[in-house]
C-alpha atoms as a PDB file:
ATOM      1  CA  UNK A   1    -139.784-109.617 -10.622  1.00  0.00           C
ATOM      2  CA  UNK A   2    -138.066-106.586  -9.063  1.00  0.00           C
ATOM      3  CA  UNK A   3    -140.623-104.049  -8.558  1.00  0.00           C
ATOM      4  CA  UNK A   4    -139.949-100.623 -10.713  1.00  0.00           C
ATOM      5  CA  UNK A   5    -141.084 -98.484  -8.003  1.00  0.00           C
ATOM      6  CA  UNK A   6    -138.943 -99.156  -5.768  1.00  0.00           C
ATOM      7  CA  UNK A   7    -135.832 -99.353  -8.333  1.00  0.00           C
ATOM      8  CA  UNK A   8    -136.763 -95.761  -9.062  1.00  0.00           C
ATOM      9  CA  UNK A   9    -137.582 -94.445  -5.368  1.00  0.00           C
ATOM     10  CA  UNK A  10    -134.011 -95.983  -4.865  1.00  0.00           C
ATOM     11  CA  UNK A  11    -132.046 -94.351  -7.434  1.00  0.00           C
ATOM     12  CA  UNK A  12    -134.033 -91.164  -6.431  1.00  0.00           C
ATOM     13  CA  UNK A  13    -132.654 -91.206  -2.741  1.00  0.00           C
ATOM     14  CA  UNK A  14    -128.873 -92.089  -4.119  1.00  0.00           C
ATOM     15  CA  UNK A  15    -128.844 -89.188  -6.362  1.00  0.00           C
ATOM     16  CA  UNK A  16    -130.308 -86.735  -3.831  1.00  0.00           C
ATOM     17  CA  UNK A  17    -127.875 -87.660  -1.206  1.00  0.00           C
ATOM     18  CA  UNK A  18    -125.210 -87.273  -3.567  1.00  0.00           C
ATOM     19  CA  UNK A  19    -126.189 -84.058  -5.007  1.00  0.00           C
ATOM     20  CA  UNK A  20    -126.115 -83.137  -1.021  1.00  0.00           C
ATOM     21  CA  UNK A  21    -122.743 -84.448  -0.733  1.00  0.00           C
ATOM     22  CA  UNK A  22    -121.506 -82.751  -3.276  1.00  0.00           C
ATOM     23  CA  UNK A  23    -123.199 -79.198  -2.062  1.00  0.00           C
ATOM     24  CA  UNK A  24    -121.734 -80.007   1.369  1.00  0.00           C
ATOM     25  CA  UNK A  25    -118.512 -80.571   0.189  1.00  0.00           C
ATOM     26  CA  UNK A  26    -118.337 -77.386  -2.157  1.00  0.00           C
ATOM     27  CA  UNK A  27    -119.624 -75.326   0.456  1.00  0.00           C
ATOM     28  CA  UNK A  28    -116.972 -76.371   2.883  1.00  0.00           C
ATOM     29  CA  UNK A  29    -114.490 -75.288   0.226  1.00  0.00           C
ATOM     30  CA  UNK A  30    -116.133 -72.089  -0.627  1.00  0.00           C
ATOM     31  CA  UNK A  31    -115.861 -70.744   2.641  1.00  0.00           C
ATOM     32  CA  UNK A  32    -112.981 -72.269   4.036  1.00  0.00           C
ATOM     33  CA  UNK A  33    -111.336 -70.504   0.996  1.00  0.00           C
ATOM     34  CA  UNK A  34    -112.778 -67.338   2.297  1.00  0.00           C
ATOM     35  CA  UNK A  35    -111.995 -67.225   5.799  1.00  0.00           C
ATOM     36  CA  UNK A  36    -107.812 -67.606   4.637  1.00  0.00           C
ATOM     37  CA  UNK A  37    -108.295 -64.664   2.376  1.00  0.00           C
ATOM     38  CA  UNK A  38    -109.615 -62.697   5.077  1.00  0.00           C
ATOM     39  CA  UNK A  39    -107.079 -63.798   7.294  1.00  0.00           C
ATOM     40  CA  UNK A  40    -103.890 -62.667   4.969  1.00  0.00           C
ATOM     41  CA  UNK A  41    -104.255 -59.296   5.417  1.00  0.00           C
ATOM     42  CA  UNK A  42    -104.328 -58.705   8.866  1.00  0.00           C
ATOM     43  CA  UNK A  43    -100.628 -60.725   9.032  1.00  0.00           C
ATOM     44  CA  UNK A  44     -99.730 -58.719   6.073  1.00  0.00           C
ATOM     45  CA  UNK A  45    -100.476 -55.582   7.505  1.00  0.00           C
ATOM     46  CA  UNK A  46     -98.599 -56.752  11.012  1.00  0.00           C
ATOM     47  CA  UNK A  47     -95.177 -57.642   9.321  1.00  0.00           C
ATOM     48  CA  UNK A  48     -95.547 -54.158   7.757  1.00  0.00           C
ATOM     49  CA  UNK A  49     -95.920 -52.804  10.663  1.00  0.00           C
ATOM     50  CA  UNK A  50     -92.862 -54.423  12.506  1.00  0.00           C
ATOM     51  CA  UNK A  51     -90.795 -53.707   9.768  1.00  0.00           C
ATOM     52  CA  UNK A  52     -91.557 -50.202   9.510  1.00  0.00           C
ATOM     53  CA  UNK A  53     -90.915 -50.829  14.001  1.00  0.00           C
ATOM     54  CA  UNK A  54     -87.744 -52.371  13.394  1.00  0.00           C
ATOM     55  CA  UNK A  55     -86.350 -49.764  10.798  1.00  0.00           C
ATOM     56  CA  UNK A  56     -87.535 -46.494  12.927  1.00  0.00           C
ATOM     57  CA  UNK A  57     -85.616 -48.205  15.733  1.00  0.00           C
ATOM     58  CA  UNK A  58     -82.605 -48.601  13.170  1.00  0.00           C
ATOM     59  CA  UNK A  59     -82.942 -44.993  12.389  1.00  0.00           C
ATOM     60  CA  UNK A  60     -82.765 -43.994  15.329  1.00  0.00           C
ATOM     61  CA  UNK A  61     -79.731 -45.676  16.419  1.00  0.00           C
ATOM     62  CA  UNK A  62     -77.843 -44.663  13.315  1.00  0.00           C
ATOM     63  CA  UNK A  63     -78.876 -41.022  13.796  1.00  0.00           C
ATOM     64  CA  UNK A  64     -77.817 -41.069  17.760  1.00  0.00           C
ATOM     65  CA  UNK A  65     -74.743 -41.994  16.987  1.00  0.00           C
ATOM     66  CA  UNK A  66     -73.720 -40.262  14.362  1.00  0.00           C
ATOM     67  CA  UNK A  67     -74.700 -37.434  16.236  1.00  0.00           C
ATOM     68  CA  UNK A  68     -72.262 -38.657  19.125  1.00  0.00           C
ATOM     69  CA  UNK A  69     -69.824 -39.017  16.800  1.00  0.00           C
ATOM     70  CA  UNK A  70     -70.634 -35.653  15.539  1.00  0.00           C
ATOM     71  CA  UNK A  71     -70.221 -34.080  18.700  1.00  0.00           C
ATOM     72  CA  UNK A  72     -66.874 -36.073  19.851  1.00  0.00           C
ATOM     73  CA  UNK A  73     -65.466 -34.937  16.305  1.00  0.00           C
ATOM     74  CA  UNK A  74     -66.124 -31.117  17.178  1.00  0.00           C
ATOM     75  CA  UNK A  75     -64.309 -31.402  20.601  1.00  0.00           C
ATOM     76  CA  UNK A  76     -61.353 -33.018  19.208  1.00  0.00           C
ATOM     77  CA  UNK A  77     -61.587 -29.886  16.584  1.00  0.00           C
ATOM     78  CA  UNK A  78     -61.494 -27.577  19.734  1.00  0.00           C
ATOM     79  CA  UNK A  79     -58.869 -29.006  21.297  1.00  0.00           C
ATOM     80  CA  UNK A  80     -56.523 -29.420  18.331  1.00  0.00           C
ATOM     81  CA  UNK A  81     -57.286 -25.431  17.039  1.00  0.00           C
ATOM     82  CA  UNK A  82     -56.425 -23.972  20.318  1.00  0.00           C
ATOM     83  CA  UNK A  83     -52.976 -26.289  20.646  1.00  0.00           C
ATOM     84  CA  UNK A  84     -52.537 -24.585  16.671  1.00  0.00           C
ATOM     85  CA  UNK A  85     -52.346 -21.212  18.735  1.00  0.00           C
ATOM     86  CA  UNK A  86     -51.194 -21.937  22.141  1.00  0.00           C
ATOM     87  CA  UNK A  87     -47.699 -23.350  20.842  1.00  0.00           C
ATOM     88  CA  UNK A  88     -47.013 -20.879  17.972  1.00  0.00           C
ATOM     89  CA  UNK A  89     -45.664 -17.430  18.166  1.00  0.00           C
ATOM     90  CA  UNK A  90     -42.447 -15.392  17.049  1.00  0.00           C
ATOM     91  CA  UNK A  91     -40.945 -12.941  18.997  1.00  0.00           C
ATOM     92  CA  UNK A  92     -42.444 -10.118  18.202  1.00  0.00           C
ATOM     93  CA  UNK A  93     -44.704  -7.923  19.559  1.00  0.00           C
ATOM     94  CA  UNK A  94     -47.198  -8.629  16.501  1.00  0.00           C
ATOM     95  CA  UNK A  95     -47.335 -12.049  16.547  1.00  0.00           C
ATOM     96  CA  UNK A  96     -47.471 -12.196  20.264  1.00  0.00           C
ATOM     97  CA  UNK A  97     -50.537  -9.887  20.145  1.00  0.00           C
ATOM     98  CA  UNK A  98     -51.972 -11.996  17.317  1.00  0.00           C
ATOM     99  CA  UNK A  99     -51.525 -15.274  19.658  1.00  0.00           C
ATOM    100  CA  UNK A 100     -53.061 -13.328  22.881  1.00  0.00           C
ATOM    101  CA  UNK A 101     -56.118 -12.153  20.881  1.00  0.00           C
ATOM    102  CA  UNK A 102     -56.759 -16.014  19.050  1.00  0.00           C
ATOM    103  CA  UNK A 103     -56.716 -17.530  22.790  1.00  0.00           C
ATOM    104  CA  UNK A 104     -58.847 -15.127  24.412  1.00  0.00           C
ATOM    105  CA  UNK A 105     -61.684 -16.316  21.365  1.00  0.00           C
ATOM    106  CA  UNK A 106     -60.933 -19.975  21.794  1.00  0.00           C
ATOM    107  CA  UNK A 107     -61.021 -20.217  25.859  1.00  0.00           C
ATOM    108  CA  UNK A 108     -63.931 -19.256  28.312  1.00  0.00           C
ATOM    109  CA  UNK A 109     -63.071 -16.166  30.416  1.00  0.00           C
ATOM    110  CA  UNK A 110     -62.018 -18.151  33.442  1.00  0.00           C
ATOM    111  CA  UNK A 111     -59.616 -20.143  31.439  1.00  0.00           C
ATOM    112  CA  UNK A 112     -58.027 -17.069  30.011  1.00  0.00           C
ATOM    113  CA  UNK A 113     -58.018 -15.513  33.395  1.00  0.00           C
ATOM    114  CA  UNK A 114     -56.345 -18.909  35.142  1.00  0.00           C
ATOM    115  CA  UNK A 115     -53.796 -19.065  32.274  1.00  0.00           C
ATOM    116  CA  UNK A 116     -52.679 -15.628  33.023  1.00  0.00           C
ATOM    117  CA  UNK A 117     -52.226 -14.856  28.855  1.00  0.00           C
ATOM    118  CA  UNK A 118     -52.364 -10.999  28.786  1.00  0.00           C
ATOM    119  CA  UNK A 119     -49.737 -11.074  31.741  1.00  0.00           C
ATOM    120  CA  UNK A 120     -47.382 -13.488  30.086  1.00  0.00           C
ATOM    121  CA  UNK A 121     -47.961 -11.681  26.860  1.00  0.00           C
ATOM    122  CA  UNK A 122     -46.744  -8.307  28.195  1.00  0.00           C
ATOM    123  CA  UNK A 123     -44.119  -9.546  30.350  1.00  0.00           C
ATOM    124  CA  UNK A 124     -42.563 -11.515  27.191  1.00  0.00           C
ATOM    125  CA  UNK A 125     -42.575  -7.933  24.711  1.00  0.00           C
ATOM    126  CA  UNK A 126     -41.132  -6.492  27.345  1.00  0.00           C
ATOM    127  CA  UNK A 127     -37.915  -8.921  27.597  1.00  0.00           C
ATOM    128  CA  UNK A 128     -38.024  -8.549  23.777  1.00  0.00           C
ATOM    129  CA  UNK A 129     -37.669  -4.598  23.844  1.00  0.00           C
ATOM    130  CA  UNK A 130     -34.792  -4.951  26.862  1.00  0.00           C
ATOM    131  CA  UNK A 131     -33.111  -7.538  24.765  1.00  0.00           C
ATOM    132  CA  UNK A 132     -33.092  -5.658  21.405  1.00  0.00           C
ATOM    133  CA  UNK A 133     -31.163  -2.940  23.481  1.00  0.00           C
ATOM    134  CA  UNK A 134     -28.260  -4.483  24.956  1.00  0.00           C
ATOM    135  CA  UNK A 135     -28.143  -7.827  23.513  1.00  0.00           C
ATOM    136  CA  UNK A 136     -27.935  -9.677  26.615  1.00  0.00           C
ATOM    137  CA  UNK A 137     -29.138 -13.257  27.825  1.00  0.00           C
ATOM    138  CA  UNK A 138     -29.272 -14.053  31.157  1.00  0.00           C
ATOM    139  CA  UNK A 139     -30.527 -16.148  33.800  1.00  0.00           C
ATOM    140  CA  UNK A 140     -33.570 -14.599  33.965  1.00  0.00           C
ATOM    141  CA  UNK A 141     -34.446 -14.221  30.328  1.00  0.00           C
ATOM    142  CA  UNK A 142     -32.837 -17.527  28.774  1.00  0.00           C
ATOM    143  CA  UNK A 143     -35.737 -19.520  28.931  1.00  0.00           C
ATOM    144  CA  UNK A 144     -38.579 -17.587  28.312  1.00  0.00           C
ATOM    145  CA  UNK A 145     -37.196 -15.653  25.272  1.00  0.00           C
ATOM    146  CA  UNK A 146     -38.055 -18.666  22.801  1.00  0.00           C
ATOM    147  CA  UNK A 147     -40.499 -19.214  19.897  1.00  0.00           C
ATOM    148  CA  UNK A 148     -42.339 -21.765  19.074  1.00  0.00           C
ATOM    149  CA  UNK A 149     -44.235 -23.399  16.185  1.00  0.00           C
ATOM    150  CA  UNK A 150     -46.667 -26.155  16.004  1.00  0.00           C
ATOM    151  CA  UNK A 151     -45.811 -29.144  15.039  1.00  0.00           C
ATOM    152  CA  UNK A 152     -48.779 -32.051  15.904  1.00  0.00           C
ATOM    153  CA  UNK A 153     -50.835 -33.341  19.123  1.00  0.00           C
ATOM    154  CA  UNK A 154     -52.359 -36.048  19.882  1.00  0.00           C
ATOM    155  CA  UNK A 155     -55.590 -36.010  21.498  1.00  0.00           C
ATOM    156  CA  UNK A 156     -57.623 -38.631  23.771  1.00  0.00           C
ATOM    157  CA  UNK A 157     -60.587 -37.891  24.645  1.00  0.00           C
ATOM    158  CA  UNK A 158     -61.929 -39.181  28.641  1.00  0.00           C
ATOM    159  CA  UNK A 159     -64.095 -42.493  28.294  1.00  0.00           C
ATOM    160  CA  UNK A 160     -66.324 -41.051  31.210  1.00  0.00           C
ATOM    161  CA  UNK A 161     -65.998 -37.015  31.057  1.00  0.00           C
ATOM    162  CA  UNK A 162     -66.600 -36.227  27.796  1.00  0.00           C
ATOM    163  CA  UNK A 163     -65.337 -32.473  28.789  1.00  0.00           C
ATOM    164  CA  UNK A 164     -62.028 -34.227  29.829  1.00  0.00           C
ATOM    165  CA  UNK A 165     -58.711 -34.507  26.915  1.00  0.00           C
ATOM    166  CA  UNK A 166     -55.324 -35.580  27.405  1.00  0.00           C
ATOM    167  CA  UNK A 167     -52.721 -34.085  24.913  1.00  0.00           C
ATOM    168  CA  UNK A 168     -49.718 -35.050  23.424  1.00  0.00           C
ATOM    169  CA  UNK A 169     -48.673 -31.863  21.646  1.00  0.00           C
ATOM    170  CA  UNK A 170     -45.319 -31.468  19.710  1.00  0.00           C
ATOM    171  CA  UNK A 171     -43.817 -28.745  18.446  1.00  0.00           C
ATOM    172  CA  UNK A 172     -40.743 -26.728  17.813  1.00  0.00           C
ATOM    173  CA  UNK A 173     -39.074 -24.304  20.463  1.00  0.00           C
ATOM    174  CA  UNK A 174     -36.094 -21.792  18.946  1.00  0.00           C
ATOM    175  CA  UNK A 175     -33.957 -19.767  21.899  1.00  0.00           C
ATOM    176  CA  UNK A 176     -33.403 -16.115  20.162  1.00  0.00           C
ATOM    177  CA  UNK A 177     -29.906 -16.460  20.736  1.00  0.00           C
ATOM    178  CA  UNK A 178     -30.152 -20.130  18.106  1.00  0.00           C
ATOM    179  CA  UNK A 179     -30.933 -20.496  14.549  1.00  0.00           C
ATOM    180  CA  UNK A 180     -32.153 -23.670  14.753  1.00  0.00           C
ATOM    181  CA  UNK A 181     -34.665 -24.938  17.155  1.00  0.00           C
ATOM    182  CA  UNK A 182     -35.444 -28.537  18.997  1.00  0.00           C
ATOM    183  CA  UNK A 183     -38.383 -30.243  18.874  1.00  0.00           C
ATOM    184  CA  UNK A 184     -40.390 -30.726  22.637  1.00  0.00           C
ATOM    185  CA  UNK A 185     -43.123 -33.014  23.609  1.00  0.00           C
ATOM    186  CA  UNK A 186     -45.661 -31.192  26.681  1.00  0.00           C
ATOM    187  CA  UNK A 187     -47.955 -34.137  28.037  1.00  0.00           C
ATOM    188  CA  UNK A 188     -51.473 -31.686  29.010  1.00  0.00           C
ATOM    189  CA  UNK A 189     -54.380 -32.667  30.701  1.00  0.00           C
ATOM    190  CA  UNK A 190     -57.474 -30.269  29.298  1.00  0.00           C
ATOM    191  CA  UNK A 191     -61.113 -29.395  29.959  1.00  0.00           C
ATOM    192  CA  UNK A 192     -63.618 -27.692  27.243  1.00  0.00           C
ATOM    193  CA  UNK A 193     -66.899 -26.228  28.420  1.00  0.00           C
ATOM    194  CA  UNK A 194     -69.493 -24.476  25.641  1.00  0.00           C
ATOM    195  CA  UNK A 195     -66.913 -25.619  23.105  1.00  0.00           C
ATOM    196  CA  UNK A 196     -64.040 -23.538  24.394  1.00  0.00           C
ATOM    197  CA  UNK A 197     -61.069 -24.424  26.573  1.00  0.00           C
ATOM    198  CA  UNK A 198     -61.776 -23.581  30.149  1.00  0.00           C
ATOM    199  CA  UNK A 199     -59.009 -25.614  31.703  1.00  0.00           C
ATOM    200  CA  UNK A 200     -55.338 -26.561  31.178  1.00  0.00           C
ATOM    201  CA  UNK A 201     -52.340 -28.049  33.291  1.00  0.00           C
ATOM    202  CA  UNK A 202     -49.071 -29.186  31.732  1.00  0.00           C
ATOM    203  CA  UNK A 203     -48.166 -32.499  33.332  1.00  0.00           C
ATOM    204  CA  UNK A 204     -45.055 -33.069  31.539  1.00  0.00           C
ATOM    205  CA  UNK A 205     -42.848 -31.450  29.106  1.00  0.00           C
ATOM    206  CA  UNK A 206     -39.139 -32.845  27.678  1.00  0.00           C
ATOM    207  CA  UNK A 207     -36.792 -31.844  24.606  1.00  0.00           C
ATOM    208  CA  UNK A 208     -36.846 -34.999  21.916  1.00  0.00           C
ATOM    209  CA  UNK A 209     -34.293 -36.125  19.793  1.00  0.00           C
ATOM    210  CA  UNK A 210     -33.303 -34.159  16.789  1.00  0.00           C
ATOM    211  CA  UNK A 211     -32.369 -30.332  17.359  1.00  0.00           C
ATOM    212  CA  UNK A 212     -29.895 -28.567  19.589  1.00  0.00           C
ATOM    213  CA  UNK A 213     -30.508 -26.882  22.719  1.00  0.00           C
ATOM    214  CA  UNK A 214     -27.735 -25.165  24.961  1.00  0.00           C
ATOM    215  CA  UNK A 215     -27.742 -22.497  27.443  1.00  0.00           C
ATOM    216  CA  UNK A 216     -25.854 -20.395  25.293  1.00  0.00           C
ATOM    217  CA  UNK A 217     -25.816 -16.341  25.473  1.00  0.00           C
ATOM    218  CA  UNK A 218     -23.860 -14.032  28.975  1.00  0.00           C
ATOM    219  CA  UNK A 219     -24.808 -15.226  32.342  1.00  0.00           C
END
């Protein structure tokens, strides 16, 4: 016969060890269950963190250049308003004041100076008041007693010199002796310092298609 005693201290020792199992096992689950929770947030908080990185670095570029383009945009603006007023003037002694008094606002004090504008100014009103008296045109006052008006420009700005512009400016040019004028192209090079023009040497200048020009007028 089996002995009962035994049968029982058996079953016993089975149950107990799996009872222990079982404890082991849902321990091991417990905190292994635990330790990845406590794990999440730290990544969490780290892709935060380089996503905030990555759009501060985003922001910045963005607001750099748009404040380069900013800045490029203004000189152009420079540029193109003192052209407006450098090529446009009637003769008379109004609008040639008018022109004298924009230019000296739009260039630094050297560039006024270099450009000699209050000389050329005076010395043009006075070929106006001579030629309002006799009527004459002659060698010496054919070409400078003209007016102009603006018509466009086209403006580059230097790759490397940022201060640095070369100009394509167009515009219309009307002998006092014509009705009609011509249209001229002047190829510039042009410097602005403290957002005024401080610099400027005509490279090139031609009559275009489209109007008349003569020498007209007494020699």
């Amino acid at each position: 016969m089996v002995n009962r005693s035994n049968v029982r201290k058996l079953i016993i020792i089975s149950v107990s060890f799996i009872l222990a199992l079982v404890g082991a096992v849902g321990y091991i689950i417990y905190h292994g269950g635990n330790s990845s929770k406590k794990e999440l947030p730290p990544k969490i908080v780290q892709e935060s963190r380089e996503t905030q990185d990555s759009s501060s670095k985003e922001e910045s570029v963005n607001k750099n250049s748009s404040e380069k383009s900013n800045s490029e945009a203004e000189g152009s603006q420079v540029v193109v308003d003192f052209l407006k007023v450098y090529s446009s003037w009637e003769l008379n002694a109004s609008s040639i004041d008018d022109r004298q008094e924009k230019l000296q606002s739009l260039m630094t004090e050297k560039g006024y100076q270099n450009l000699h504008i209050a000389e050329d100014a005076t010395s043009l009103k006075l070929m106006i008041e001579a030629f309002e008296k006799d009527k004459t045109i002659n060698t010496s006052n054919s070409s400078q007693l003209v007016s102009r008006s603006y018509i466009k420009s086209k403006v580059f700005q230097d790759a490397s010199n940022k201060a640095l512009y070369y100009v394509e400016l167009y515009y219309t040019e009307c002998p006092i002796y014509q009705d009609k004028g011509y249209p001229v192209v002047a190829k510039i090079n042009l410097s602005v310092q403290d957002s005024k023009v401080d610099a400027l040497d005509v490279t090139d200048i031609k009559a275009l298609p489209g109007g008349e020009k003569n020498n007209g007028g007494n020699s």
